[in-house]
Protein backbone atom coordinates (compact mmCIF):
# COMPACT_ATOMS: atom_id res chain seq x y z
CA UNK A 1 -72.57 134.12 319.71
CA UNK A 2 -71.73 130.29 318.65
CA UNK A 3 -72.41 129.38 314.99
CA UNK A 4 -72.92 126.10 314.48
CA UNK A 5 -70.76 123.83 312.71
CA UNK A 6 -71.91 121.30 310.38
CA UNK A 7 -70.48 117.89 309.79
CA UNK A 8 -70.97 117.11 306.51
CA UNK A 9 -72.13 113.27 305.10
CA UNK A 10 -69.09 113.91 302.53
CA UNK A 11 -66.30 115.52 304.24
CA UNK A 12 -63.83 114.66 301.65
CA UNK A 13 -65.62 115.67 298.58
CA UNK A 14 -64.89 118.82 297.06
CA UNK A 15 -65.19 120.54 293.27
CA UNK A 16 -65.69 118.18 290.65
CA UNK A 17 -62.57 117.41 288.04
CA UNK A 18 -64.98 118.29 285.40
CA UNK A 19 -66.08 121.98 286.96
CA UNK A 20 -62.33 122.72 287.99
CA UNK A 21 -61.18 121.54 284.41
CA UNK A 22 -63.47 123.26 282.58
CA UNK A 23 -62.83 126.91 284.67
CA UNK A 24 -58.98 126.07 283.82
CA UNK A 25 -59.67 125.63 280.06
CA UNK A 26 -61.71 129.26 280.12
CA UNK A 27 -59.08 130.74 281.94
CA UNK A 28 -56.22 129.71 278.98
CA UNK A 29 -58.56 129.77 275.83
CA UNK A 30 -58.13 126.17 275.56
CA UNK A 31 -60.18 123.84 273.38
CA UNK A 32 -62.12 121.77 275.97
CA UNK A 33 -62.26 118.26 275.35
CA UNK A 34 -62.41 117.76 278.91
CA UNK A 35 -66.07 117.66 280.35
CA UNK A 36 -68.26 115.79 278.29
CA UNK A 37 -71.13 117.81 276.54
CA UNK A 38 -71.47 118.76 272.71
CA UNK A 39 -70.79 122.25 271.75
CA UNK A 40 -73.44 121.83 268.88
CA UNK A 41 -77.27 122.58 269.26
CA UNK A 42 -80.55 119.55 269.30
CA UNK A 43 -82.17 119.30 266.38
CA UNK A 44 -84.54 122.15 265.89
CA UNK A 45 -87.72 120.10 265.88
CA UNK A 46 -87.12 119.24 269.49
CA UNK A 47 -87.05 122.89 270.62
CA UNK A 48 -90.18 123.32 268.28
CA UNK A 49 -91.85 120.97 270.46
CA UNK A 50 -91.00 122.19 273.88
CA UNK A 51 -91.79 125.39 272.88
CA UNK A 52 -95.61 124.05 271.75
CA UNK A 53 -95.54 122.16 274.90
CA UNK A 54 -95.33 125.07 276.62
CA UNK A 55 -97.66 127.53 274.68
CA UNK A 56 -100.27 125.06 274.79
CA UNK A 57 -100.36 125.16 278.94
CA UNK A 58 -98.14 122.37 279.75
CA UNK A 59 -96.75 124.24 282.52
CA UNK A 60 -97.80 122.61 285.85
CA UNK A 61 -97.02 119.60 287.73
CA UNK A 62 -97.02 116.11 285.69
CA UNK A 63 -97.56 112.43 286.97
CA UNK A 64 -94.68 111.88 289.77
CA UNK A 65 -93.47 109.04 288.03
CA UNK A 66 -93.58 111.36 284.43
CA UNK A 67 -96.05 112.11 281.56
CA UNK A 68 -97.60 109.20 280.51
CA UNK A 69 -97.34 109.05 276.65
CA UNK A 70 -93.03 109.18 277.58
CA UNK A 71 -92.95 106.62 279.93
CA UNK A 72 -95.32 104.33 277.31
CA UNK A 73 -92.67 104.94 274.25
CA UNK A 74 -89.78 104.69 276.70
CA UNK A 75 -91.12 101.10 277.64
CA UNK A 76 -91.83 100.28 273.81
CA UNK A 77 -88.56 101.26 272.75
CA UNK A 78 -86.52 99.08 275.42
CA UNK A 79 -88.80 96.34 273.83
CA UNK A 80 -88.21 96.66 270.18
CA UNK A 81 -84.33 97.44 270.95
CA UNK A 82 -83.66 95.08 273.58
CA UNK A 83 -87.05 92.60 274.06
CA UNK A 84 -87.47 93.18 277.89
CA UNK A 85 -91.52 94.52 278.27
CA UNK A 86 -91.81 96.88 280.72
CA UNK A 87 -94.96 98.35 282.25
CA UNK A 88 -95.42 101.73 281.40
CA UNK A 89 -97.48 102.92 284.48
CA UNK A 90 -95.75 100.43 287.14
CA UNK A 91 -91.86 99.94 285.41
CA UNK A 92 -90.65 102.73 284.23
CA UNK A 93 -89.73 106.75 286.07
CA UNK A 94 -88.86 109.86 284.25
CA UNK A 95 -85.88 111.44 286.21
CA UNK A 96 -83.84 114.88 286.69
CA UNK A 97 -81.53 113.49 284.96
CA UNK A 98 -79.04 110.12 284.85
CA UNK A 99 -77.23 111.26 287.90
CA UNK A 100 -80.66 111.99 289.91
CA UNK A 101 -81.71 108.11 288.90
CA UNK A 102 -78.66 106.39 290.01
CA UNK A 103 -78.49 108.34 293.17
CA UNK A 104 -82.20 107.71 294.03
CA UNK A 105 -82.22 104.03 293.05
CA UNK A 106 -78.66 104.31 295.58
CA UNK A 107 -80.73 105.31 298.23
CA UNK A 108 -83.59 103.42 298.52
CA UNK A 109 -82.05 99.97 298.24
CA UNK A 110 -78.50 100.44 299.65
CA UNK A 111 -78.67 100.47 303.89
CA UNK A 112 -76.27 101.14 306.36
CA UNK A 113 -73.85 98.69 305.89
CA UNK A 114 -74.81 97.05 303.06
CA UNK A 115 -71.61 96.46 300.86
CA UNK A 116 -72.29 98.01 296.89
CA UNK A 117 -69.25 96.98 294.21
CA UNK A 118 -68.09 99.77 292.61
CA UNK A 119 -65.98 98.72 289.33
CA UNK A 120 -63.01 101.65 288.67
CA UNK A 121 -62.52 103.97 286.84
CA UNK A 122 -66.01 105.05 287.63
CA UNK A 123 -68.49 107.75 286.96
CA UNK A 124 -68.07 110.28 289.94
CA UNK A 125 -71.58 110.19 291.38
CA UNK A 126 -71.50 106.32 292.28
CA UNK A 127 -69.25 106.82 295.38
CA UNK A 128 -71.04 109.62 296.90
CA UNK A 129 -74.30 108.10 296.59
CA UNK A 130 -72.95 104.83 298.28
CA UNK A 131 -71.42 106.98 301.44
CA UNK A 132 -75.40 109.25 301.67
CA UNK A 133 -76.74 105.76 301.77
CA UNK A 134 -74.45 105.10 304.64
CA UNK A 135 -73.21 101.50 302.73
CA UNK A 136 -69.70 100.28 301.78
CA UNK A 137 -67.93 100.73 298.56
CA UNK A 138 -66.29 98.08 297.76
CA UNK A 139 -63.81 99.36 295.04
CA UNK A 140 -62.56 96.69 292.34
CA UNK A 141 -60.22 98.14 289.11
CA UNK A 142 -60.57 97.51 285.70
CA UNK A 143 -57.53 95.79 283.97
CA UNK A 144 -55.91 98.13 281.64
CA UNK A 145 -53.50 96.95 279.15
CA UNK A 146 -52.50 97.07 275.37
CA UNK A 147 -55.98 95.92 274.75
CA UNK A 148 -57.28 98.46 276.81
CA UNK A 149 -59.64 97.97 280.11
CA UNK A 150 -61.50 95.10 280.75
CA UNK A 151 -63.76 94.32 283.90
CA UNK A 152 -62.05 91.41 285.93
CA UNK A 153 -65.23 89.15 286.55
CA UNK A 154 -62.68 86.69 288.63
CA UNK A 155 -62.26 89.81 290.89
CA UNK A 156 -65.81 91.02 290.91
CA UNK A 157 -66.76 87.61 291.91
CA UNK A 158 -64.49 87.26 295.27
CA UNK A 159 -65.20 90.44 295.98
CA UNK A 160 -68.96 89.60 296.96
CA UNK A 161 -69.96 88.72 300.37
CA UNK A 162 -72.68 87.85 302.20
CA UNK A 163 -72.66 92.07 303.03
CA UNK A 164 -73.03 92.72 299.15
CA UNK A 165 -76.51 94.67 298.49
CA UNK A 166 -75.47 95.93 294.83
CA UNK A 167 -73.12 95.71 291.79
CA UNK A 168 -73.15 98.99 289.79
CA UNK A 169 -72.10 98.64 286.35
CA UNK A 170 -71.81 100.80 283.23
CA UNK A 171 -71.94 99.88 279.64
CA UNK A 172 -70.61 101.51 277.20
CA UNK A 173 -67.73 102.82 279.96
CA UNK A 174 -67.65 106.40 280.87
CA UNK A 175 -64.48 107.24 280.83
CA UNK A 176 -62.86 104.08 279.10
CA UNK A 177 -65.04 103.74 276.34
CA UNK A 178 -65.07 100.15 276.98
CA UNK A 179 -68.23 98.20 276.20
CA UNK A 180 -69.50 95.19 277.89
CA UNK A 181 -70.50 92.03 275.53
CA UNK A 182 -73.10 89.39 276.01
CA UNK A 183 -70.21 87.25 277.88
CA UNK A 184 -70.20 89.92 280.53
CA UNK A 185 -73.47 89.70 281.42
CA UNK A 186 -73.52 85.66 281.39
CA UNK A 187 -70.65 86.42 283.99
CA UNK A 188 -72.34 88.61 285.98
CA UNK A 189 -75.41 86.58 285.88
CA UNK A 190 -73.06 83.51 286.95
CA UNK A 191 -72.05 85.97 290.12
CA UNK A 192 -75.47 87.35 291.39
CA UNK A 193 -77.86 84.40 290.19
CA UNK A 194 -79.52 82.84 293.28
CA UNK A 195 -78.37 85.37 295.18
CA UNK A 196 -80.34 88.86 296.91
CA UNK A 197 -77.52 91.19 294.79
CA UNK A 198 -79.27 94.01 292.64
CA UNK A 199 -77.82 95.20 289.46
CA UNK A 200 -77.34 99.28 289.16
CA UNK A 201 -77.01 99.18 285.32
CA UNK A 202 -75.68 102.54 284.23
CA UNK A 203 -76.82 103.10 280.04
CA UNK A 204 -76.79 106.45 279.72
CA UNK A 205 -74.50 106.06 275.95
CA UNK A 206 -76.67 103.08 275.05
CA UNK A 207 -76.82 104.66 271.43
CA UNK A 208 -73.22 105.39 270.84
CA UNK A 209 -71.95 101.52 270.76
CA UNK A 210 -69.40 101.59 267.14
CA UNK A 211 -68.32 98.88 264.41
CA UNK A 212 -71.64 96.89 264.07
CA UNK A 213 -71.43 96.09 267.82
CA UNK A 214 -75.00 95.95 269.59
CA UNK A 215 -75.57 97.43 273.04
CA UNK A 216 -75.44 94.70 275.73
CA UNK A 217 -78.01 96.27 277.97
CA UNK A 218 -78.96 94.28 281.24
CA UNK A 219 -82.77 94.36 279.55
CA UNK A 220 -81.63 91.73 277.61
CA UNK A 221 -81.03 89.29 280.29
CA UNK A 222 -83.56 87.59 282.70
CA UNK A 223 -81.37 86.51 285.39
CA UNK A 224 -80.13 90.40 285.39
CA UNK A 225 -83.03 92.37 284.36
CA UNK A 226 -85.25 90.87 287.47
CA UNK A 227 -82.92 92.51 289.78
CA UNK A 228 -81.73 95.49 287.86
CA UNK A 229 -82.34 99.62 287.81
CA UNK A 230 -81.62 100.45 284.35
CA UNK A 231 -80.82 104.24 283.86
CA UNK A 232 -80.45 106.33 280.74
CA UNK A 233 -80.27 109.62 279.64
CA UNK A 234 -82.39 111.69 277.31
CA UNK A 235 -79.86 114.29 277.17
CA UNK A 236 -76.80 112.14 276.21
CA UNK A 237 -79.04 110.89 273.27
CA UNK A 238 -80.47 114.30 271.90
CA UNK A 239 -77.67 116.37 272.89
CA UNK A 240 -79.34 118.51 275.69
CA UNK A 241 -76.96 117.59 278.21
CA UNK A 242 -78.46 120.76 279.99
CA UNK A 243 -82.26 119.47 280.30
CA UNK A 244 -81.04 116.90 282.83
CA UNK A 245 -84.07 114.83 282.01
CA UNK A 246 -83.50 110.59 281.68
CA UNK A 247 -85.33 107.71 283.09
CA UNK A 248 -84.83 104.59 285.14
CA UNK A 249 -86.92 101.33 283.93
CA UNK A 250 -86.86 98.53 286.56
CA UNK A 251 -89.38 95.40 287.66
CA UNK A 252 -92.60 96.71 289.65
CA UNK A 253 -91.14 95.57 293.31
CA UNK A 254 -88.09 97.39 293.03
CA UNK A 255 -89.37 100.47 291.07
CA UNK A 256 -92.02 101.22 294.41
CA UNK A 257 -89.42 101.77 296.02
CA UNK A 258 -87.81 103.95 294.04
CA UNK A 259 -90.69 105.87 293.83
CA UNK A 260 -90.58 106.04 297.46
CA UNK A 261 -87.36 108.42 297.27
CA UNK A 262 -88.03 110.06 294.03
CA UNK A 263 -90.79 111.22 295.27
CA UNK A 264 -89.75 113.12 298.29
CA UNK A 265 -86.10 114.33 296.57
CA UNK A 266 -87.72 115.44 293.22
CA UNK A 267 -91.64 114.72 292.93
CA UNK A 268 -91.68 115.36 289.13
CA UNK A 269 -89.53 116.23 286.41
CA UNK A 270 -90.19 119.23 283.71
CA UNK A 271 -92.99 119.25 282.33
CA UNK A 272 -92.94 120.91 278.93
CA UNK A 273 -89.74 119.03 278.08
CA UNK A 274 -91.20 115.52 278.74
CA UNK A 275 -94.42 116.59 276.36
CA UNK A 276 -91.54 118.05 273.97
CA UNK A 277 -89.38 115.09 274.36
CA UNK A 278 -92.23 112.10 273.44
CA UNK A 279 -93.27 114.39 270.46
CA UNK A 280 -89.73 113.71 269.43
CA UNK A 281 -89.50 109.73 270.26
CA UNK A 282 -92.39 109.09 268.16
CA UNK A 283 -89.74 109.19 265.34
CA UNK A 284 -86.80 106.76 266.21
CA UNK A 285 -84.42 107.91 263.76
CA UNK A 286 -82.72 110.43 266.13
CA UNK A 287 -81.30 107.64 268.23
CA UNK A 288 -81.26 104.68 265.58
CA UNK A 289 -78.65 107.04 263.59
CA UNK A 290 -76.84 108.13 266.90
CA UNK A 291 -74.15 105.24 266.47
CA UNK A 292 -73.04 106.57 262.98
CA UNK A 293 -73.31 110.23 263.80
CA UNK A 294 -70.73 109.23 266.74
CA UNK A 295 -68.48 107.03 264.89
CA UNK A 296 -67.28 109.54 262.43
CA UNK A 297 -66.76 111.74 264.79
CA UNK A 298 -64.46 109.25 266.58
CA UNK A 299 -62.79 107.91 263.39
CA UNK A 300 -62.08 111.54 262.54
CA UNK A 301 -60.48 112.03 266.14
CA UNK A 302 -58.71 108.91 266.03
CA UNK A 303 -56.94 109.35 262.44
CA UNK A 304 -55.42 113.11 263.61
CA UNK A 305 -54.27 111.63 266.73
CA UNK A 306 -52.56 108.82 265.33
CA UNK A 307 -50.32 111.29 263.39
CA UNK A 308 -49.31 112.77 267.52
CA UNK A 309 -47.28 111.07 270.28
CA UNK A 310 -50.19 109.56 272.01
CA UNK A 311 -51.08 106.08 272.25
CA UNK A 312 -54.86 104.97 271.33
CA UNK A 313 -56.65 102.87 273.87
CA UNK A 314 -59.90 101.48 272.09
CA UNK A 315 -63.00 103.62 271.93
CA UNK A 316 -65.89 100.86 271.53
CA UNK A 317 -68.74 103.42 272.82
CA UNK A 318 -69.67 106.73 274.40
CA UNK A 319 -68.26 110.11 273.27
CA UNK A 320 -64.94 109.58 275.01
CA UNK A 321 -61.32 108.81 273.83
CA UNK A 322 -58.76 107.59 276.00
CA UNK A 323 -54.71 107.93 275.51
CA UNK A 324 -51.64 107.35 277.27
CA UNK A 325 -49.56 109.94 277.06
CA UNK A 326 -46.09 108.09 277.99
CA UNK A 327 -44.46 109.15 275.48
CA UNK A 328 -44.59 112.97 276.23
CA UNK A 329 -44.24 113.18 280.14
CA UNK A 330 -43.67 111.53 283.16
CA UNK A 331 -45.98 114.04 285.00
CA UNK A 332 -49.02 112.91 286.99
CA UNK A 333 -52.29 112.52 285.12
CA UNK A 334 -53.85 115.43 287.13
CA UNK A 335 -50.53 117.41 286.07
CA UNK A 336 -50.36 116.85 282.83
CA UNK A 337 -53.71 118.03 282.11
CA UNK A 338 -53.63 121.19 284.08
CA UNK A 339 -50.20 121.34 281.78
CA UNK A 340 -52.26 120.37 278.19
CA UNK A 341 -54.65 122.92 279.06
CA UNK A 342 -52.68 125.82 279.75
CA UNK A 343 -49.47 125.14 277.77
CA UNK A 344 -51.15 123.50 274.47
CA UNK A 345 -54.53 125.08 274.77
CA UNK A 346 -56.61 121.77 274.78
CA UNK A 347 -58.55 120.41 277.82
CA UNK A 348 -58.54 116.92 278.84
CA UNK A 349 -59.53 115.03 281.95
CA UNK A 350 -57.02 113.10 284.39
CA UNK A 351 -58.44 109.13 284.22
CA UNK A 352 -57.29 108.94 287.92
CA UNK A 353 -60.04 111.55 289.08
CA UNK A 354 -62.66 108.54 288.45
CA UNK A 355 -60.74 105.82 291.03
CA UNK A 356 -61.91 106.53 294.86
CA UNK A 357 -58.07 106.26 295.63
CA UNK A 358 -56.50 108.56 292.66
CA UNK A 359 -54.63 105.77 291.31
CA UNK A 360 -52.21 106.40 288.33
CA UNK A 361 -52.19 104.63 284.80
CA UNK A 362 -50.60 107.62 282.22
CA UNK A 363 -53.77 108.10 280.67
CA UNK A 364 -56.47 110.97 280.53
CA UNK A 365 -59.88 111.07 278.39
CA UNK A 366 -60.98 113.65 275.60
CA UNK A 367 -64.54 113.83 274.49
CA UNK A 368 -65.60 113.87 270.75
CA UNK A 369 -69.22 114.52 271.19
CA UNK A 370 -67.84 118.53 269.24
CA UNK A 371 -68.15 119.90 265.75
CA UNK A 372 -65.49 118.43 263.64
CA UNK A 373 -63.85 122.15 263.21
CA UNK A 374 -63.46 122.28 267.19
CA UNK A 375 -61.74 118.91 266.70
CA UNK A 376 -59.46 119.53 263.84
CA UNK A 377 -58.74 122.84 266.22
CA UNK A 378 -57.92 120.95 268.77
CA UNK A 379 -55.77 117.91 266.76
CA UNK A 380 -53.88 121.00 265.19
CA UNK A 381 -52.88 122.03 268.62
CA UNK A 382 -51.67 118.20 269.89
CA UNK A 383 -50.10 117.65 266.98
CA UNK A 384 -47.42 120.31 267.80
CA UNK A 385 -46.91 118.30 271.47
């Protein structure tokens, strides 16, 4: 008897980094500063509210596009934060998650052949979602230097075609830690303005921005935010990585047909969580204080590795911390973490593993988003490098 064999959409894509990197650091003991979750618990009030949520009979399907009351406080806060107004009931979708929102907003405007910029280092989902969608990534590197990365708009901008369907960008930069500023987005408005381009605007660490700097989200621009999916992430912001719940706010046109996907790959996201979850919002002190919470955590990272043999890039936003390690081996990125991990008991993740092509800089990522003791753990251990 034949079986049959099955081609798949994504021959080439196998484990992620962050699964095999995170088996290797279990394996040696190691402290994992690799993947990027915390290893501390929400804030008690949240689960407080899930669980009422759920005692009270919350338990069946919501609204396909999500509970009402969260997608009306998700459009006020993007209005008192950023002064875009969306519409609750036409603008804005609760999602499974960040990943499940850029994939979905992927799929439904990207067709076959339709060319979608993809600035590297990148998230690892973008790719992927491109190739289902059966477009083109067009791949275009950060510049990395003492300064550290830096999108090349020149680049960006001769990279477009008359092919080009989307840009996707992220701000703050998972894994640089790079932030875009408000001359960003007058350079990417200078690119796409007048033109049929969307804008993929990837904001899942809008509330970890450091140093007094505000978030630059795309909601802040007209030329981009007419054209623009904006996605974020309630678990990046209240530390529930786990929930995979987050949202996707974009102008009425585009968001129909979004909803035309989400519908048919999801329907509806949990239900007692999104009660739970705009119980919580009503207070915006969770995420107003986010930016301080995160900053001494990174100023505490940053002062213990100054005193090893690894060289600081800047860490403007997000939970992540990038270093070249230059002056401790000439081993490949991919090597020298699988060596950190076993050898020195810390996990990190190889920079290269977010470029389509592997390429090589000397640098790998460690996340902060841990309780100070698992980072003075894990500076006690790289110190001895």
């Amino acid at each position: 008897m034949s079986v049959p064999i099955l081609t798949s959409r994504l021959p080439a894509v196998g484990t992620t980094v962050f699964s095999l990197m995170s088996a290797l650091a279990a394996e040696h003991g190691a402290v994992n500063l690799g993947q990027g979750f915390p290893d501390f618990g929400c804030d008690p009030r949240l689960l407080g509210l899930v669980d009422e949520a759920m005692r009270s009979g919350q338990n069946q399907y919501p609204s396909m596009s999500g509970v009402p009351l969260l997608r009306e406080l998700i459009a006020a806060k993007i209005q008192a934060l950023y002064g875009h107004a969306y519409d609750a009931d036409a603008e804005i979708t609760v999602t499974a998650g960040a990943t499940q929102a850029l994939t979905t907003a992927i799929l439904c405007a990207v067709h076959p052949g339709d060319e979608v910029i993809i600035i590297e280092p990148a998230y690892d989902s973008y790719l992927p979602a491109v190739q289902l969608a059966g477009g083109v990534p067009v791949l275009v590197p950060m510049r990395v230097g003492e300064q550290g990365y830096g999108v090349p708009w020149d680049a960006i901008a001769a990279a477009v075609t008359p092919r080009t369907r989307m840009i996707v960008i992220n701000t703050p930069h998972n894994p640089t830690g790079t932030i875009l500023r408000q001359a960003d987005l007058d350079a990417l408005a200078a690119i796409v303005d007048g033109t049929g381009i969307l804008i993929l605007s990837d904001e899942v660490y809008e509330h970890m921005v450091y140093d007094g700097e505000q978030h630059a989200s795309v909601c802040r621009h007209r030329v981009l935010a007419e054209r623009a999916f904006v996605v974020s992430s309630f678990g990046k912001t209240y530390h529930v990585t786990g929930w995979k719940i987050g949202y996707v706010a974009a102008p009425a046109a585009l968001m129909a047909e979004f909803r035309k996907v989400h519908q048919y790959n999801v329907f509806s996201v949990n239900t007692p969580m999104q009660h739970g979850l705009a119980g919580y919002m009503r207070d915006p002190k969770p995420y107003l204080e986010l930016p301080a919470f995160y900053q001494r955590k990174r100023d505490l990272f940053r002062a213990g590795l100054r005193a090893t043999r690894f060289t600081l890039l800047p860490a403007d936003g997000t939970y992540f911390q990038c270093v070249r390690y230059d002056g401790i081996s000439s081993l490949s990125e991919s090597g020298f973490a699988q060596w950190l991990t076993r050898e020195v008991k810390v996990a990190a993740i190889p920079v290269s593993a977010f470029y389509g092509q592997g390429k090589e800089s000397g640098i790998v990522r460690f996340c902060f988003a841990k309780r100070d003791e698992t980072l003075q753990l894990a500076l006690e251990r790289l110190s001895k490098v």
